[in-house]
N, C-alpha and C. Protein backbone atom coordinates (compact mmCIF):
# COMPACT_ATOMS: atom_id res chain seq x y z
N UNK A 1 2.42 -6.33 -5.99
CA UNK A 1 1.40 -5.51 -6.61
C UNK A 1 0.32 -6.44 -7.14
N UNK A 2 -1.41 -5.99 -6.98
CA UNK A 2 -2.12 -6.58 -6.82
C UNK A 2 -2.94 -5.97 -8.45
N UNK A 3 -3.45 -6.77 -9.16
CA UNK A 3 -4.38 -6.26 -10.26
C UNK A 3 -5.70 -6.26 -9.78
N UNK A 4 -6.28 -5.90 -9.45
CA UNK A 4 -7.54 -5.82 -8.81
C UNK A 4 -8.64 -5.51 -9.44
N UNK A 5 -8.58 -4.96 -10.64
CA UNK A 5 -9.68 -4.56 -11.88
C UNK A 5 -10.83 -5.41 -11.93
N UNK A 6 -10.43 -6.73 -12.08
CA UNK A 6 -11.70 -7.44 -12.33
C UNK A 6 -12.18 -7.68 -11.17
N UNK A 7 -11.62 -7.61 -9.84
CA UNK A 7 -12.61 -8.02 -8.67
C UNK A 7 -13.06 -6.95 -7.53
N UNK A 8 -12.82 -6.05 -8.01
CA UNK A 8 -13.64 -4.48 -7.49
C UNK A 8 -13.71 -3.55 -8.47
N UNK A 9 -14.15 -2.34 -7.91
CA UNK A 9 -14.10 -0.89 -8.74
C UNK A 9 -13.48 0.13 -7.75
N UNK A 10 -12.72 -0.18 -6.54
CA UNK A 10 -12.07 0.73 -5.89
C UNK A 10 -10.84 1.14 -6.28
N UNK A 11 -10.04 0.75 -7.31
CA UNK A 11 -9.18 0.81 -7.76
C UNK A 11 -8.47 0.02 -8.68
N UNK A 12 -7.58 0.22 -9.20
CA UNK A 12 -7.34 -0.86 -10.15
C UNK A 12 -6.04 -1.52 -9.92
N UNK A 13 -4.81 -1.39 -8.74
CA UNK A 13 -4.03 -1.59 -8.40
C UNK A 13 -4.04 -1.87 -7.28
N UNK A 14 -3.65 -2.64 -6.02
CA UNK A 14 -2.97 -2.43 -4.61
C UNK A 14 -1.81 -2.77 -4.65
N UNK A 15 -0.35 -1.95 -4.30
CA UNK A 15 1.01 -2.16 -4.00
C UNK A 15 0.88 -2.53 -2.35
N UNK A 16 1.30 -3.63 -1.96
CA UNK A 16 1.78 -3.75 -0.81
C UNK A 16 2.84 -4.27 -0.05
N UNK A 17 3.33 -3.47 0.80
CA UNK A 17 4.27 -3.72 1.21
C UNK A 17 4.87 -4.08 2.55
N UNK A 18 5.78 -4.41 3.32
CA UNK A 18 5.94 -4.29 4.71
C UNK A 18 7.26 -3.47 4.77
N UNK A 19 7.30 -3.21 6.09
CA UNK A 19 8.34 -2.58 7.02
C UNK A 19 8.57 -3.57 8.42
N UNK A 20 10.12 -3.07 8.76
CA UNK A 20 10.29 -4.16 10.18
C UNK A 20 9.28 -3.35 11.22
N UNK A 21 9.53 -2.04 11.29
CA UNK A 21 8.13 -1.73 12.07
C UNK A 21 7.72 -0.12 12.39
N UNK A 22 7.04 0.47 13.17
CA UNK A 22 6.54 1.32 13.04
C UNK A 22 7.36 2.53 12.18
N UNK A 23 8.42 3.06 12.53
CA UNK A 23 9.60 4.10 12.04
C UNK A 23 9.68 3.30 10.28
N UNK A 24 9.71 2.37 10.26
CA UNK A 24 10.18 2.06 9.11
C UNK A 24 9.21 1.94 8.06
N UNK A 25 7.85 2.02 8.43
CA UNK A 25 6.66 2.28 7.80
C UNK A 25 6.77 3.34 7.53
N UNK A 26 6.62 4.30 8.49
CA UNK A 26 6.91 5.41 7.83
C UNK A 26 6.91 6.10 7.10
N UNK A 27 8.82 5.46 7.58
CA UNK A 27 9.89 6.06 6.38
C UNK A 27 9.88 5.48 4.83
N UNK A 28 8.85 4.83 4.84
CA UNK A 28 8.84 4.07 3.57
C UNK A 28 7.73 4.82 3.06
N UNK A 29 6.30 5.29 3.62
CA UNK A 29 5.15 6.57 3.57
C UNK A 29 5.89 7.72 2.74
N UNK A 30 7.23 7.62 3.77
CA UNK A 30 7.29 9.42 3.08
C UNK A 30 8.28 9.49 2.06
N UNK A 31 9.24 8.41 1.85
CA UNK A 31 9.70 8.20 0.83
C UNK A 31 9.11 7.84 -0.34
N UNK A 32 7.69 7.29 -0.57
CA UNK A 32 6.85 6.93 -1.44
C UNK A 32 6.09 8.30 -2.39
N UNK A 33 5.85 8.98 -0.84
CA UNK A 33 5.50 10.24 -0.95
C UNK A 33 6.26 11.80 -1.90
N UNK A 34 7.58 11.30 -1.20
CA UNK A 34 8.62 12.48 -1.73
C UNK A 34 8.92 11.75 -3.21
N UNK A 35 8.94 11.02 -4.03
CA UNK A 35 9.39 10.35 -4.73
C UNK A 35 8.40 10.64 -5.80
N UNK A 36 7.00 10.44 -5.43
CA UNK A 36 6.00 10.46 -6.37
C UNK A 36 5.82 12.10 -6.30
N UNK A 37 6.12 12.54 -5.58
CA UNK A 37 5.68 14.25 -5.56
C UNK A 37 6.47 14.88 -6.43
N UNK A 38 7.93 14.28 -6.56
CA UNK A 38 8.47 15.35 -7.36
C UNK A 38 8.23 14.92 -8.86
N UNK A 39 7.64 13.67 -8.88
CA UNK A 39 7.10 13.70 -10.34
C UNK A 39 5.55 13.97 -10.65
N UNK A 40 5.00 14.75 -9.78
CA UNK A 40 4.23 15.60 -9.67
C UNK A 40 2.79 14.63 -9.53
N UNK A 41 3.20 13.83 -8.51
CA UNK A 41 1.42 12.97 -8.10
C UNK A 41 1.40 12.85 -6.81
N UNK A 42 0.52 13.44 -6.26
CA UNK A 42 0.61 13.77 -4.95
C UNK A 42 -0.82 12.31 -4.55
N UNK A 43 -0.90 11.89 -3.10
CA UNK A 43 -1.99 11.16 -3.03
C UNK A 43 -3.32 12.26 -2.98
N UNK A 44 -4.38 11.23 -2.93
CA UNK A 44 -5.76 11.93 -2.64
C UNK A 44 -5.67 11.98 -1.58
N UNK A 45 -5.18 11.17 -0.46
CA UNK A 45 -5.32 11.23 1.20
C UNK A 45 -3.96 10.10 1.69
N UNK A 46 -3.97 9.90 2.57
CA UNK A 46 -3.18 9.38 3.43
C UNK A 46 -3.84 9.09 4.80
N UNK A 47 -3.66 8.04 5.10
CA UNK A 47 -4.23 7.51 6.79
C UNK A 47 -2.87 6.15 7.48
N UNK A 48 -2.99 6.46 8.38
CA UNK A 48 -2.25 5.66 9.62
C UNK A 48 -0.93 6.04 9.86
N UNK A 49 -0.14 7.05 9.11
CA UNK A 49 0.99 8.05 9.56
C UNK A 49 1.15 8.01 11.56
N UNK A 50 0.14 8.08 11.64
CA UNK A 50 0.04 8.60 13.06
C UNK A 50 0.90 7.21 13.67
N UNK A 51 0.07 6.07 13.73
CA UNK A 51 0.62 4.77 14.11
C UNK A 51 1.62 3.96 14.32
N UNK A 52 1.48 4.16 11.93
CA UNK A 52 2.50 3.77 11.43
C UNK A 52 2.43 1.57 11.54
N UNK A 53 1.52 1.39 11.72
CA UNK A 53 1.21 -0.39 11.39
C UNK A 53 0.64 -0.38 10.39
N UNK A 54 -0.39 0.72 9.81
CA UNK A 54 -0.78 0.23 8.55
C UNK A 54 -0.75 1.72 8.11
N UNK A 55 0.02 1.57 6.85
CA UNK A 55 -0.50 3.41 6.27
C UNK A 55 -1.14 2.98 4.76
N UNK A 56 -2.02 3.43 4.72
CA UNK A 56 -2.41 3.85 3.01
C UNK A 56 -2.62 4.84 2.52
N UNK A 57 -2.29 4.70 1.44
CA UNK A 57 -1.53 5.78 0.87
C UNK A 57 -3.15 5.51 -1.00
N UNK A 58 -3.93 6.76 -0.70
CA UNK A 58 -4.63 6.66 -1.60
C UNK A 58 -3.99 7.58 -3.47
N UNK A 59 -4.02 6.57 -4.37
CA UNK A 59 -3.72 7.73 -5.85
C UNK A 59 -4.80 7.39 -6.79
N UNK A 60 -5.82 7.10 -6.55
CA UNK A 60 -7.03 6.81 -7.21
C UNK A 60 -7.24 5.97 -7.86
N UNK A 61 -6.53 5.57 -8.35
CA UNK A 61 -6.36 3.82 -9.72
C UNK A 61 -5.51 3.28 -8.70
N UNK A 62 -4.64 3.71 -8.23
CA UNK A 62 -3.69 2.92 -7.26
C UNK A 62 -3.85 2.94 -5.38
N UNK A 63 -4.06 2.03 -5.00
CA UNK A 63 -3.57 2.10 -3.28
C UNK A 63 -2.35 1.43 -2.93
N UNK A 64 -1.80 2.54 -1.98
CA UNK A 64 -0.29 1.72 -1.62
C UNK A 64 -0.57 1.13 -0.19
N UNK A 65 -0.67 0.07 0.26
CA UNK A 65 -0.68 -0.50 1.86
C UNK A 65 0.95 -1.18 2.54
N UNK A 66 0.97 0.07 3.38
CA UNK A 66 2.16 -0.17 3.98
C UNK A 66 2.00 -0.81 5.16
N UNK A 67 2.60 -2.49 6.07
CA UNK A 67 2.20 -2.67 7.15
C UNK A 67 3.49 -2.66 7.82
N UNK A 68 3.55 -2.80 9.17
CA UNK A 68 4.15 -3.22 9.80
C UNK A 68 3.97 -5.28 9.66
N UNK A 69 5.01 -6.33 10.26
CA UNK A 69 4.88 -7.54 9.89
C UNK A 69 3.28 -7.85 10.58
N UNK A 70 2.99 -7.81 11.86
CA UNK A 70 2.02 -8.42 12.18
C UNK A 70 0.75 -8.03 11.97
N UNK A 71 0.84 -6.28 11.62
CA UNK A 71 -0.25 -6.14 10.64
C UNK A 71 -0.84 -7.13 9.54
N UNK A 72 0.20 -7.24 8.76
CA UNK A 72 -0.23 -6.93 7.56
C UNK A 72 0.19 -8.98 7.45
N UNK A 73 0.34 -9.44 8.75
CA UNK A 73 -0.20 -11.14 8.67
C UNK A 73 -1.09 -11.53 9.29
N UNK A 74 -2.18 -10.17 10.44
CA UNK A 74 -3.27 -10.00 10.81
C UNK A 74 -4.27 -9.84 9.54
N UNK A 75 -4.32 -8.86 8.78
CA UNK A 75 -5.51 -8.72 7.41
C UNK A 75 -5.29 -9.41 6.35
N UNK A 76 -3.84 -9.63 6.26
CA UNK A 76 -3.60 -11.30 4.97
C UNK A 76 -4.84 -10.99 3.57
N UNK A 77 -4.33 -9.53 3.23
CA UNK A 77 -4.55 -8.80 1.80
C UNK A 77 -4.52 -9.79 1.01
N UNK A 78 -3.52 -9.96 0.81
CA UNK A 78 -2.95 -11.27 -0.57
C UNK A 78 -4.41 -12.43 -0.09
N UNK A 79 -4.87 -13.14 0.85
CA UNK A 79 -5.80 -13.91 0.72
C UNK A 79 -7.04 -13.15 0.67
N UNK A 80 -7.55 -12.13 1.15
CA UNK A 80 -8.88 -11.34 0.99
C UNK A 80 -9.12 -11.01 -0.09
N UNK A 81 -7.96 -10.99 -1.02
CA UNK A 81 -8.03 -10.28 -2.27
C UNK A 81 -7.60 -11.27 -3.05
N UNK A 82 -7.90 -12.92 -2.89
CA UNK A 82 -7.26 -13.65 -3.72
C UNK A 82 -7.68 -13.83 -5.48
N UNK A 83 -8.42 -13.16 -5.43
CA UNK A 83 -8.80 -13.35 -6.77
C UNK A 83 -8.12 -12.23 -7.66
N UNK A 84 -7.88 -11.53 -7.22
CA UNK A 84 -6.84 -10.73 -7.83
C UNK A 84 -5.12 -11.01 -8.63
N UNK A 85 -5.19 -10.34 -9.57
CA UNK A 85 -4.23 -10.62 -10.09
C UNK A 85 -2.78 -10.17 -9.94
N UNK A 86 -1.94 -11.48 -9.21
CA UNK A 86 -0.34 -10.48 -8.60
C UNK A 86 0.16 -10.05 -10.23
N UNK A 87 0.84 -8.85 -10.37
CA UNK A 87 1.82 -8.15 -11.27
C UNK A 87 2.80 -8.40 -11.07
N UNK A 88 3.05 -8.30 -9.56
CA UNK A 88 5.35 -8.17 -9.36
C UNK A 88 5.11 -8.77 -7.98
N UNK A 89 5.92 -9.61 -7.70
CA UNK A 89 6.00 -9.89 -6.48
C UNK A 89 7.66 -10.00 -6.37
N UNK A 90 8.25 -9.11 -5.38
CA UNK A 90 9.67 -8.78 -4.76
C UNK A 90 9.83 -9.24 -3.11
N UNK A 91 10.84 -10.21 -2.93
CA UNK A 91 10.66 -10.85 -1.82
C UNK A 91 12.06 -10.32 -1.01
């Protein structure tokens, strides 16, 4: 999880994460999904379901980026966004 406050205004969080690969993106989408819904926060939108290499998952202060591996060591977030501040990092 990314603090991002001081180096944009698109949000104030990015969680990101991987999956081994497409199915498991996913299933990690809709588990994110079902999880936060029943505590009643649904996203603003959702994109790459279809794919499943990259999904984000929009909650307005927060973005969740789900990749598949070579996604998400193709856009290398953590360096684009290095000025940002990590919160939790789980390996």
């Amino acid at each position: 999880m990314l603090d991002i406050r001081k180096v944009s205004i698109i949000a104030d969080y990015f969680v990101i994460c991987t999956g081994t690969g497409d199915r498991h993106v996913k299933a990690i989408a809709r588990e994110i999904d079902e999880k936060l819904g029943e505590m009643g926060v649904d996203p603003i939108n959702t994109e790459g379901l279809t794919e499943g290499e990259w999904v984000l998952m929009d909650y307005g202060s927060v973005l969740v980026h789900i990749f598949d591996k070579a996604t998400r060591e193709h856009y290398k977030l953590e360096q684009l966004w290095s000025g940002a501040q990590p919160v939790l990092v789980v390996q």
